[in-house]
C-alpha atoms as a PDB file:
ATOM      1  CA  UNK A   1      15.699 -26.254 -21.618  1.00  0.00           C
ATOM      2  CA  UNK A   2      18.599 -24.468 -21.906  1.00  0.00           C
ATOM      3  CA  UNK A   3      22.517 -25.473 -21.576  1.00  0.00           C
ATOM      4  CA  UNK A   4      25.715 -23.967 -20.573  1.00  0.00           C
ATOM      5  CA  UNK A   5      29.310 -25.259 -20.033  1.00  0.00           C
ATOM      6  CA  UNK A   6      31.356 -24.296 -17.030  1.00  0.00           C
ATOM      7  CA  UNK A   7      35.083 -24.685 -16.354  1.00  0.00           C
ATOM      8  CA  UNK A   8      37.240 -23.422 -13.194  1.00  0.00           C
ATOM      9  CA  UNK A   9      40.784 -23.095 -14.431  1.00  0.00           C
ATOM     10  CA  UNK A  10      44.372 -20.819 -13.829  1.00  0.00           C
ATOM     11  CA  UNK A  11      46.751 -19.648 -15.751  1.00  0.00           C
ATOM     12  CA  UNK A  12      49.122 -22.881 -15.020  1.00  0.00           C
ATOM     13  CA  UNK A  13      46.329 -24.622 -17.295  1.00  0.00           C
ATOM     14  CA  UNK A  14      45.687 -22.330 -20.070  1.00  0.00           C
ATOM     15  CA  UNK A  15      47.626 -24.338 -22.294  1.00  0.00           C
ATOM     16  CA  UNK A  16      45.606 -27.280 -21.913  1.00  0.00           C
ATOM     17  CA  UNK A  17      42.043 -24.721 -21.428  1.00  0.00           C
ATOM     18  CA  UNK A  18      43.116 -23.335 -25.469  1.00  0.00           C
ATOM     19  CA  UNK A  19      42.714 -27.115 -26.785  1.00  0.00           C
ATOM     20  CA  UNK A  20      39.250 -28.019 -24.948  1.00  0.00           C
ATOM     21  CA  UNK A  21      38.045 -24.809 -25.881  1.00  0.00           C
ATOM     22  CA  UNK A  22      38.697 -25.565 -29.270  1.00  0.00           C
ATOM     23  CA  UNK A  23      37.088 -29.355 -29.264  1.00  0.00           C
ATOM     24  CA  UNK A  24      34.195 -27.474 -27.407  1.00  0.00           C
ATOM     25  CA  UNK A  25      33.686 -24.920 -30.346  1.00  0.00           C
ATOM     26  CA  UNK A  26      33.939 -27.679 -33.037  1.00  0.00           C
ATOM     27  CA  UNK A  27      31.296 -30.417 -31.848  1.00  0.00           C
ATOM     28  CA  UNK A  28      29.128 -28.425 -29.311  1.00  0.00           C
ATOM     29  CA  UNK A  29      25.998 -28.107 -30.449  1.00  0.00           C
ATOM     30  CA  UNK A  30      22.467 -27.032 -28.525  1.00  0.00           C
ATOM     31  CA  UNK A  31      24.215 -25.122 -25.707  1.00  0.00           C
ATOM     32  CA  UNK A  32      22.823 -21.584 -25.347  1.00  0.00           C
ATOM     33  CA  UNK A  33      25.818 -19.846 -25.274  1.00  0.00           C
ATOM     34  CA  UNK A  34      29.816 -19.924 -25.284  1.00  0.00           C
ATOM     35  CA  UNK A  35      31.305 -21.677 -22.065  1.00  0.00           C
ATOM     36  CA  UNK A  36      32.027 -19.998 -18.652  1.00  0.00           C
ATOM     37  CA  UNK A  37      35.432 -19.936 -17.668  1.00  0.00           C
ATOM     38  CA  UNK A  38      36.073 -18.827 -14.014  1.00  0.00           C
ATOM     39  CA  UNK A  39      39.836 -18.008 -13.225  1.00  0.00           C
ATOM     40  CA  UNK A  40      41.667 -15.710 -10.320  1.00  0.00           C
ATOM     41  CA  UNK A  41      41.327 -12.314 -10.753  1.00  0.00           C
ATOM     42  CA  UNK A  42      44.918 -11.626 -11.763  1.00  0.00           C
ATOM     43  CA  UNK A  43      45.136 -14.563 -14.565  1.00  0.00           C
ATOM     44  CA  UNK A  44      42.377 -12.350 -15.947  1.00  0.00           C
ATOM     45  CA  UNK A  45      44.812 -10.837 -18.694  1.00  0.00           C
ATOM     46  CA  UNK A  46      46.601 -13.951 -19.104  1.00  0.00           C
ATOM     47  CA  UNK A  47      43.462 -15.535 -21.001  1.00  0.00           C
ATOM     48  CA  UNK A  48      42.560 -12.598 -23.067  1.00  0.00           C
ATOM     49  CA  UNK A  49      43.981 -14.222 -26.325  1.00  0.00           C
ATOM     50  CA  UNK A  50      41.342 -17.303 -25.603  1.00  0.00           C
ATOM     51  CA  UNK A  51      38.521 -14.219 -24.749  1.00  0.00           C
ATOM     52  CA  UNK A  52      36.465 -15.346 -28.264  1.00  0.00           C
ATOM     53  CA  UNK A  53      36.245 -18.982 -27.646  1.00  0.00           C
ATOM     54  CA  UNK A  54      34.190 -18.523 -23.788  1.00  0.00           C
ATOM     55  CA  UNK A  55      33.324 -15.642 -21.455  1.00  0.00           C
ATOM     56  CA  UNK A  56      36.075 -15.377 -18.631  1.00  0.00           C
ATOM     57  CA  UNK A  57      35.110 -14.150 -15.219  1.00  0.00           C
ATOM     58  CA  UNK A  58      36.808 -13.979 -12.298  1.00  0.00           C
ATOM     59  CA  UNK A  59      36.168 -16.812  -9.270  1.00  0.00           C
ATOM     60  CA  UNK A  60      37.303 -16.277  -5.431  1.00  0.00           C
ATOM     61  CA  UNK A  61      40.972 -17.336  -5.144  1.00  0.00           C
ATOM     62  CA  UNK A  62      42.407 -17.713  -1.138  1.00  0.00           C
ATOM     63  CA  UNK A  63      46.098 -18.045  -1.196  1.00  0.00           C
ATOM     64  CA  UNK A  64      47.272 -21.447  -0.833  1.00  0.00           C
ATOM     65  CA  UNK A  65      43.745 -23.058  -1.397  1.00  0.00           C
ATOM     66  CA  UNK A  66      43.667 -22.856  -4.988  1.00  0.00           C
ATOM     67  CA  UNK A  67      42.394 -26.050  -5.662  1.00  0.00           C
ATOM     68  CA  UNK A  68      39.477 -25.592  -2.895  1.00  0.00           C
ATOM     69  CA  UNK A  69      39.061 -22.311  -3.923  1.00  0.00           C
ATOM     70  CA  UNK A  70      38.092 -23.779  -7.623  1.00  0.00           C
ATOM     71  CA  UNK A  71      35.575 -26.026  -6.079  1.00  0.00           C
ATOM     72  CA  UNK A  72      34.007 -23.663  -4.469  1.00  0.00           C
ATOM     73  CA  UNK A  73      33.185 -21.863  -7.752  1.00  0.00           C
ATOM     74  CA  UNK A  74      31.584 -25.288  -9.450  1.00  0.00           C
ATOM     75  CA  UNK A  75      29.697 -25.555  -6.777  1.00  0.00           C
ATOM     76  CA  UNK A  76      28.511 -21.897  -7.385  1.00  0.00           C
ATOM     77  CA  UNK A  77      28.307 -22.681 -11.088  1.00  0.00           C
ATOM     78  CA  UNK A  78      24.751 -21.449 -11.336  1.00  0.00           C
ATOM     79  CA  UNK A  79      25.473 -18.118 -10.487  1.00  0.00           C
ATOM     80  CA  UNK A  80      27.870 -17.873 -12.938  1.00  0.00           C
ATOM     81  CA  UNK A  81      25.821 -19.428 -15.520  1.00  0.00           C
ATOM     82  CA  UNK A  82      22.295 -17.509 -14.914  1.00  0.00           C
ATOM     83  CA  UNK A  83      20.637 -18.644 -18.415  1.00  0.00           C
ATOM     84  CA  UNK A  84      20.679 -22.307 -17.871  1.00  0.00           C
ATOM     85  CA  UNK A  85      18.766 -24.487 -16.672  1.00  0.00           C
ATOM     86  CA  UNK A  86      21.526 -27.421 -16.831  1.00  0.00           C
ATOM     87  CA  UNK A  87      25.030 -26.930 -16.743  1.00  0.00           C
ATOM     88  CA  UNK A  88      28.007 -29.303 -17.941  1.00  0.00           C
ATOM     89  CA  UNK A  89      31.277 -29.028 -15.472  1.00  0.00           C
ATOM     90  CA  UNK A  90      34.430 -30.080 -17.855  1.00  0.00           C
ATOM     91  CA  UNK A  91      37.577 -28.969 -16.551  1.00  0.00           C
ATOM     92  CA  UNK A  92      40.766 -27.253 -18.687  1.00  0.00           C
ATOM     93  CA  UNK A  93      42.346 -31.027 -19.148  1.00  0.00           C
ATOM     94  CA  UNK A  94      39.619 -32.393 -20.896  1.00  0.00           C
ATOM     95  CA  UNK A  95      38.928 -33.167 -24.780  1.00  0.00           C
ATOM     96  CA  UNK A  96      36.157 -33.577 -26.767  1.00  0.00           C
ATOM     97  CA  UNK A  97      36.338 -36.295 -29.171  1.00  0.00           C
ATOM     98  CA  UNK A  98      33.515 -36.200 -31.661  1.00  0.00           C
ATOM     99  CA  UNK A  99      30.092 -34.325 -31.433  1.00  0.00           C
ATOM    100  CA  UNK A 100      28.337 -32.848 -28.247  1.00  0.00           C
ATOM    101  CA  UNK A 101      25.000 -32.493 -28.487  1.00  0.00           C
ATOM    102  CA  UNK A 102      23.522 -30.798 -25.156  1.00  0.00           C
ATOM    103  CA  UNK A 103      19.722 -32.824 -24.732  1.00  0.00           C
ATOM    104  CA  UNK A 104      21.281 -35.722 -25.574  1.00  0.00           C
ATOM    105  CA  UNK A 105      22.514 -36.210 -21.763  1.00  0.00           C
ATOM    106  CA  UNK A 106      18.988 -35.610 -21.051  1.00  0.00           C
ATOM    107  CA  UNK A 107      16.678 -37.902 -21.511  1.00  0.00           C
ATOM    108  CA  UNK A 108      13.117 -36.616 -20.782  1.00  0.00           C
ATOM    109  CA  UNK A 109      14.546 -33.674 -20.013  1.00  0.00           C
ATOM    110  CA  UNK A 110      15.795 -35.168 -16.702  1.00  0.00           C
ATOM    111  CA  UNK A 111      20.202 -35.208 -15.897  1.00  0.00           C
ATOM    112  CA  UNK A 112      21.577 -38.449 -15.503  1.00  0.00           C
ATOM    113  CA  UNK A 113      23.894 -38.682 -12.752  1.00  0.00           C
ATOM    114  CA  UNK A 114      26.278 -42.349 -12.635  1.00  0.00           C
ATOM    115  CA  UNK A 115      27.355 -44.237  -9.755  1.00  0.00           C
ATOM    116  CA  UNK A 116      29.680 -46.953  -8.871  1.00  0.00           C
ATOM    117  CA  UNK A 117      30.187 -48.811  -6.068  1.00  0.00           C
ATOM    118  CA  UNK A 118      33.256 -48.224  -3.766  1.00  0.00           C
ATOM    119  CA  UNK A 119      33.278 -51.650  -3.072  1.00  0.00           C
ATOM    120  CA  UNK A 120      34.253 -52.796  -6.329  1.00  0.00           C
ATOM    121  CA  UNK A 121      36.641 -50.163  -6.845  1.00  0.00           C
ATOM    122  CA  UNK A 122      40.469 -50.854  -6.427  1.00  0.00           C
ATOM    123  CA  UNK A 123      42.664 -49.585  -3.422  1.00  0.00           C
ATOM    124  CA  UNK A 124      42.243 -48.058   0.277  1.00  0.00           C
ATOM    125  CA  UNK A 125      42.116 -44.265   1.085  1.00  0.00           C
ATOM    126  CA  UNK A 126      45.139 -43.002   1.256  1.00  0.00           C
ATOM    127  CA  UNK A 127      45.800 -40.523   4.040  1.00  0.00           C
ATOM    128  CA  UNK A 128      46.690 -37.357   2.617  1.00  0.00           C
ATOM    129  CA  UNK A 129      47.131 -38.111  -0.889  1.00  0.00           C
ATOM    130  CA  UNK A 130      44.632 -37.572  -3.865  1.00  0.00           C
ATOM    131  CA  UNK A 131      42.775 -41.384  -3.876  1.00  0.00           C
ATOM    132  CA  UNK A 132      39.177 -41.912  -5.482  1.00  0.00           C
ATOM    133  CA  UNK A 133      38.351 -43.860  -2.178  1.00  0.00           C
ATOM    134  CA  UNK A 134      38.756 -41.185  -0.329  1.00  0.00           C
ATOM    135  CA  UNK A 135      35.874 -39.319  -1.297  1.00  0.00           C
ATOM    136  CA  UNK A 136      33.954 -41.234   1.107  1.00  0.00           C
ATOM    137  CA  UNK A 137      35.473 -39.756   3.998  1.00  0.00           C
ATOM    138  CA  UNK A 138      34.991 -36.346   2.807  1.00  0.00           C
ATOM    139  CA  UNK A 139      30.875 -37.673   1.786  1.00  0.00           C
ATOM    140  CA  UNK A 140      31.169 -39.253   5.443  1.00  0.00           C
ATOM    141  CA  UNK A 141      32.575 -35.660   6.891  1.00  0.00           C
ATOM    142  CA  UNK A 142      29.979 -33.741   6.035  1.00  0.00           C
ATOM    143  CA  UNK A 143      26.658 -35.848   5.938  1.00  0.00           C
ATOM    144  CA  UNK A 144      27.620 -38.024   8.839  1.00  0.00           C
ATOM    145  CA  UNK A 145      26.709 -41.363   6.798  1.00  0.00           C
ATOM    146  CA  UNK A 146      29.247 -43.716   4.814  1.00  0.00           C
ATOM    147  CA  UNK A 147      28.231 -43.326   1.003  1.00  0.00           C
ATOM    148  CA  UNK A 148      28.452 -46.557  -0.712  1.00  0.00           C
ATOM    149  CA  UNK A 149      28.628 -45.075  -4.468  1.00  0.00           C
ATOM    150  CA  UNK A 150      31.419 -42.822  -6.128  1.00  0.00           C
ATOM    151  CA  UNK A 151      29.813 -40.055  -8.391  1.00  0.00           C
ATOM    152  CA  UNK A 152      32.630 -38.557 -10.848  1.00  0.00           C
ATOM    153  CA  UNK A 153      32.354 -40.952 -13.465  1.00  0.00           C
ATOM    154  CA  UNK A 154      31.287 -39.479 -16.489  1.00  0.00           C
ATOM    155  CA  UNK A 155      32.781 -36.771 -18.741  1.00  0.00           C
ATOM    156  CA  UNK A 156      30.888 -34.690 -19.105  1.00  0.00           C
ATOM    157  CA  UNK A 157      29.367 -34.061 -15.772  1.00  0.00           C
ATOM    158  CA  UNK A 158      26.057 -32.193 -15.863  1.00  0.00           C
ATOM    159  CA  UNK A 159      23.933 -31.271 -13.313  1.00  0.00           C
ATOM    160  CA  UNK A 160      20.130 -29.152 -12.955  1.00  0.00           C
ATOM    161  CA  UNK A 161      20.731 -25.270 -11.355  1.00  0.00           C
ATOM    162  CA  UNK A 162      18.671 -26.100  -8.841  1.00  0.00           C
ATOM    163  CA  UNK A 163      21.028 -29.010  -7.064  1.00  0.00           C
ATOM    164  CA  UNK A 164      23.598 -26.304  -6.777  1.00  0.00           C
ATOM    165  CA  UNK A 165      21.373 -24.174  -4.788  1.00  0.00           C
ATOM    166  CA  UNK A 166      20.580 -27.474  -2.612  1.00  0.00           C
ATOM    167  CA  UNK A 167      24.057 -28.614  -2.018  1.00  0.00           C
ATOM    168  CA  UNK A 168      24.878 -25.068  -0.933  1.00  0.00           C
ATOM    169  CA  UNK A 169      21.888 -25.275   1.264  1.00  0.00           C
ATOM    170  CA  UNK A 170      22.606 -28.985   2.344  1.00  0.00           C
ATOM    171  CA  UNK A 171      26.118 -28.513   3.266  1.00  0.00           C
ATOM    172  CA  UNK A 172      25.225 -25.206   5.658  1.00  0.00           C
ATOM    173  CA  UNK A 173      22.604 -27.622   7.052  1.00  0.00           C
ATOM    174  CA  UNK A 174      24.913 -30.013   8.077  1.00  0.00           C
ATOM    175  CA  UNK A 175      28.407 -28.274   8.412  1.00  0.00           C
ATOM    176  CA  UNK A 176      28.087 -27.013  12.133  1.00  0.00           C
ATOM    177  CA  UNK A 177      27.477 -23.770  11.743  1.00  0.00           C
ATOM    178  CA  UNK A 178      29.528 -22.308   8.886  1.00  0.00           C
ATOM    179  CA  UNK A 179      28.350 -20.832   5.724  1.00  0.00           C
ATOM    180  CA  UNK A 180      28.741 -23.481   2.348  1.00  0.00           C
ATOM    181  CA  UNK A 181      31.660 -21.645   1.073  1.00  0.00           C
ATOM    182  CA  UNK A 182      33.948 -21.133   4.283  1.00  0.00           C
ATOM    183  CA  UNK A 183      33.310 -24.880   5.019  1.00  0.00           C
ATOM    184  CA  UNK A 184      34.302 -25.550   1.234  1.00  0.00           C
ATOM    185  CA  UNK A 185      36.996 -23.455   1.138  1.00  0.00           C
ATOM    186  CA  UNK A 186      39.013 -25.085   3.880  1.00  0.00           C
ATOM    187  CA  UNK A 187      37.806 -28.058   3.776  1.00  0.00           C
ATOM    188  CA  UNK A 188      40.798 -31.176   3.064  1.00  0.00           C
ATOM    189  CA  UNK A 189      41.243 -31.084  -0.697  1.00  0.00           C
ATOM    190  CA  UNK A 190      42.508 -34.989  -0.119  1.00  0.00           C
ATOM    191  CA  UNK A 191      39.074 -35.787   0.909  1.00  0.00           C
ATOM    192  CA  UNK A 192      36.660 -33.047  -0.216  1.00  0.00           C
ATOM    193  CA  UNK A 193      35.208 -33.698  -4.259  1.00  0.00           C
ATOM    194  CA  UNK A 194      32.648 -31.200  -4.808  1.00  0.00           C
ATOM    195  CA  UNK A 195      30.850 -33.664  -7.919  1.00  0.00           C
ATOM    196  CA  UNK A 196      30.959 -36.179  -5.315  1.00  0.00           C
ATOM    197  CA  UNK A 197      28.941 -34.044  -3.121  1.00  0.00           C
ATOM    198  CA  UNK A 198      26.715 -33.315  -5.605  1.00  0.00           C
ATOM    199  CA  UNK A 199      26.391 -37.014  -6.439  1.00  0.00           C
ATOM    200  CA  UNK A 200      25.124 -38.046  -3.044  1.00  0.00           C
ATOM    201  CA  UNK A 201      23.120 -34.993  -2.679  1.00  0.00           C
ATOM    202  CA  UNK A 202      21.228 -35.734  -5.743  1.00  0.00           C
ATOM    203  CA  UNK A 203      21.055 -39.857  -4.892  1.00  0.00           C
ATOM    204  CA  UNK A 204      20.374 -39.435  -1.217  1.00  0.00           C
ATOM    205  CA  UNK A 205      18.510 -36.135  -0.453  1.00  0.00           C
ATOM    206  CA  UNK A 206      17.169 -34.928  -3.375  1.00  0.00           C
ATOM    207  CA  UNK A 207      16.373 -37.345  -5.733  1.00  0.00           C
ATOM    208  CA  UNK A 208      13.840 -36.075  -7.269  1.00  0.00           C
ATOM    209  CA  UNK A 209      16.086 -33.569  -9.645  1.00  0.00           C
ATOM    210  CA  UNK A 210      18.187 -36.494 -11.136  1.00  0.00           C
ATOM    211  CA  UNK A 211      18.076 -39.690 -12.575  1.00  0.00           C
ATOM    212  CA  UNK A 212      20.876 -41.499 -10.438  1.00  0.00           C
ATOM    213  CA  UNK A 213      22.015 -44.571 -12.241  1.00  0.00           C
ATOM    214  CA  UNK A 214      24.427 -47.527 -11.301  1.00  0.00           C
ATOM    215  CA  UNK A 215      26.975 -46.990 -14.058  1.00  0.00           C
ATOM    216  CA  UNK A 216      27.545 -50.874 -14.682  1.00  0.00           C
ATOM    217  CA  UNK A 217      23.090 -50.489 -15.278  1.00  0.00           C
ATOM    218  CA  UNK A 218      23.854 -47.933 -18.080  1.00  0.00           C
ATOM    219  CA  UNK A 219      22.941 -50.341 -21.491  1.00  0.00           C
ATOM    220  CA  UNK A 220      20.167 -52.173 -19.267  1.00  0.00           C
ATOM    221  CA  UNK A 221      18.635 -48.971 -17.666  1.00  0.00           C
ATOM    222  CA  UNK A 222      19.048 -46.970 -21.101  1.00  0.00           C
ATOM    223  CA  UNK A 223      15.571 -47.853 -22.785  1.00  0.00           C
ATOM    224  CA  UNK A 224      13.610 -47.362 -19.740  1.00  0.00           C
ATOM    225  CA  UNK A 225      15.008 -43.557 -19.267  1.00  0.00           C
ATOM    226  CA  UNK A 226      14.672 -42.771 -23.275  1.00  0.00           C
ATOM    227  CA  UNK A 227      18.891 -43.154 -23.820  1.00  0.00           C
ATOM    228  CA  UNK A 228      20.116 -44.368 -27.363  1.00  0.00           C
ATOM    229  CA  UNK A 229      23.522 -44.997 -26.055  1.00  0.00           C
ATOM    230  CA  UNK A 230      25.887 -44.163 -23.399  1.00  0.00           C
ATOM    231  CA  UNK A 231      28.037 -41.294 -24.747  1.00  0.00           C
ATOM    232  CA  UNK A 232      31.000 -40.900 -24.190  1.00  0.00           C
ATOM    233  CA  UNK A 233      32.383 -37.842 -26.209  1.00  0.00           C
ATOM    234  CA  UNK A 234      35.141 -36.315 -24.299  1.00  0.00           C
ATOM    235  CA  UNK A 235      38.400 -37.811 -22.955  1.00  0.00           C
ATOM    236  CA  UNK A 236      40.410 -36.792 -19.763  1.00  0.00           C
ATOM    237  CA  UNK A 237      44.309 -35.774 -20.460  1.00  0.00           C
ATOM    238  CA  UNK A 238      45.257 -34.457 -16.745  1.00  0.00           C
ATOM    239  CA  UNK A 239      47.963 -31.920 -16.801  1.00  0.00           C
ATOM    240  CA  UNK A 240      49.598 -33.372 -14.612  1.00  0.00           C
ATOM    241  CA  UNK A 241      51.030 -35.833 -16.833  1.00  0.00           C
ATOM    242  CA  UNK A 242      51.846 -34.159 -19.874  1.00  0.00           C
ATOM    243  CA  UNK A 243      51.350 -33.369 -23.300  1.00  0.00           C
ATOM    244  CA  UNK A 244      53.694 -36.968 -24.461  1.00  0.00           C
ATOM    245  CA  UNK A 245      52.531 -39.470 -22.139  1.00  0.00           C
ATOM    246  CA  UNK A 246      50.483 -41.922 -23.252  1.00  0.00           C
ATOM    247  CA  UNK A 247      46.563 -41.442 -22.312  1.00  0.00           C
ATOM    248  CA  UNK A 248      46.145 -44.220 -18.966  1.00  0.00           C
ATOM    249  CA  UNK A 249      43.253 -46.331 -20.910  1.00  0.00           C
ATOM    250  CA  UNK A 250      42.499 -45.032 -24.029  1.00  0.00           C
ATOM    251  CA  UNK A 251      42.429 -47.441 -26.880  1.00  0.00           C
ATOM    252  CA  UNK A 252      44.932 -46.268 -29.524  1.00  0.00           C
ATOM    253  CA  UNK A 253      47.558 -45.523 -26.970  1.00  0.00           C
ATOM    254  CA  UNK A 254      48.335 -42.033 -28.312  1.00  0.00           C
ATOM    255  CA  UNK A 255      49.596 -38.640 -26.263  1.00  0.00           C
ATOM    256  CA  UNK A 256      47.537 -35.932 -25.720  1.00  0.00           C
ATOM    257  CA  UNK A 257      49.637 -33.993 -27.924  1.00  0.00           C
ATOM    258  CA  UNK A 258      49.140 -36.502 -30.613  1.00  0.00           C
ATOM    259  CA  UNK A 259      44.997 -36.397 -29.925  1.00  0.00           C
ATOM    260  CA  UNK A 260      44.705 -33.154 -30.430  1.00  0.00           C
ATOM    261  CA  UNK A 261      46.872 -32.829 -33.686  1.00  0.00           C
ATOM    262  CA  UNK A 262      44.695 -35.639 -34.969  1.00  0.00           C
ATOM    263  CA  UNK A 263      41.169 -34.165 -34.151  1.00  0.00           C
ATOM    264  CA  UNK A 264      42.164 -30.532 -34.382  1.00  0.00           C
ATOM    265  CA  UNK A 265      44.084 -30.719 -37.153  1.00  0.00           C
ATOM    266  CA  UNK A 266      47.334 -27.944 -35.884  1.00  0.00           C
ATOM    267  CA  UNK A 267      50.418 -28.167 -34.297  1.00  0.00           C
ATOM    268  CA  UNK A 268      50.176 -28.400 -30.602  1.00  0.00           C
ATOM    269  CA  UNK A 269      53.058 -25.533 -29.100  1.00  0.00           C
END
């Protein structure tokens, strides 16, 4: 079984996309070969310094859609990742704390995909602002049926090739018409998630690719499905906030900037 790692990013990001490549090429270890990086066609040239960390290729990129535009290429992640059989979506913004070791995500040699319950998650969707509830109504939008579980809640997030190809072929089933990545493409990037997609894909219609797990179940449903632990080895910064803001959650209460000094051992600039 082989592994790959697959990150959309742009060239607003590369700063953050030089420090998880590094973390990736210090604890990775059992993936088949250096991570994908999709970007725009024209930040090709602004990534060539990073080119011997991961192999950059260039993704679709519609003007003014950029952040549908890079879910549509996760969601075509096994095209761009041909010699794997499961591939691990991190995104530019994410660390790696401590060692990565591909199978271990996959215990008898089936992905684990986590859930949690909407209900017991805080807040109401928001219209037309980025809110975790609202990835229901884009689940709702598509499939016609309320989801009751959120999907994006582990880092990393792996998945089998094959969903990819059904969730393509799932969401031209069921989009009226219109071909997976035009429906993608425009669809409300308030509302559309494309691992929430693949979530309920995987839990609802094909569940026979996944292990789908209730993420509060994760010590309890461990033994049964072959897990030591649930690993945890990367962290999410979002760029958004910042290289010195502290990290919402995490237990030392450092910055970003101080993280990656720490586990890197350089100057962040």
């Amino acid at each position: 079984m082989t592994h790959q790692i697959f990150i959309s990013s742009y060239r607003r990001d590369f700063q953050w996309l030089k420090y998880c490549l590094k973390s990736l090429e210090k604890f990775c270890q059992g993936f088949c070969d250096k991570p994908v990086v999709a970007v725009p066609e024209q930040d090709l040239p602004l990534a060539s310094h990073l080119g011997g960390l991961a192999h950059f290729v260039p993704r679709p990129d519609v003007p003014g859609c950029g952040m549908m535009s890079a879910q549509r290429a996760m969601l075509q992640a096994d095209i761009y990742c041909p010699r794997a059989d499961i591939i691990h979506i991190t995104g530019s913004d994410n660390f790696v704390l401590e060692e990565y070791v591909a199978n271990d995500f996959v215990p008898g040699g089936k992905v684990v995909i986590y859930h949690r319950p909407y209900a017991a998650m805080p807040g109401k969707p928001i219209a037309g602002q980025h809110h975790v509830q609202n990835w229901a109504i884009g689940v709702k939008q598509l499939f016609g049926a309320t989801p009751e579980f959120e999907y994006m809640c582990q880092k990393p997030s792996l998945y089998p090739s094959a969903l990819f190809v059904e969730t393509r072929r799932q969401i031209e089933a069921h989009s009226g018409g219109k071909k997976w990545f035009e429906y993608v493409q425009f669809a409300d990037k308030t509302t559309f998630s494309e691992k929430n997609i693949l979530g309920y894909v995987a839990h609802r219609l094909a569940p026979h690719l996944c292990h789908s797990v209730l993420e509060s179940n994760y010590w309890g449903e461990g033994p049964k499905l072959g897990f030591i632990e649930y690993k945890r080895p990367m962290i999410a910064f979002w760029s958004w906030g910042g290289l010195d803001r502290p990290v919402t959650g995490y237990k030392t209460g450092e910055t970003p900037r101080q993280i990656i000094e720490r586990v890197l051992g350089e100057a962040v600039v």
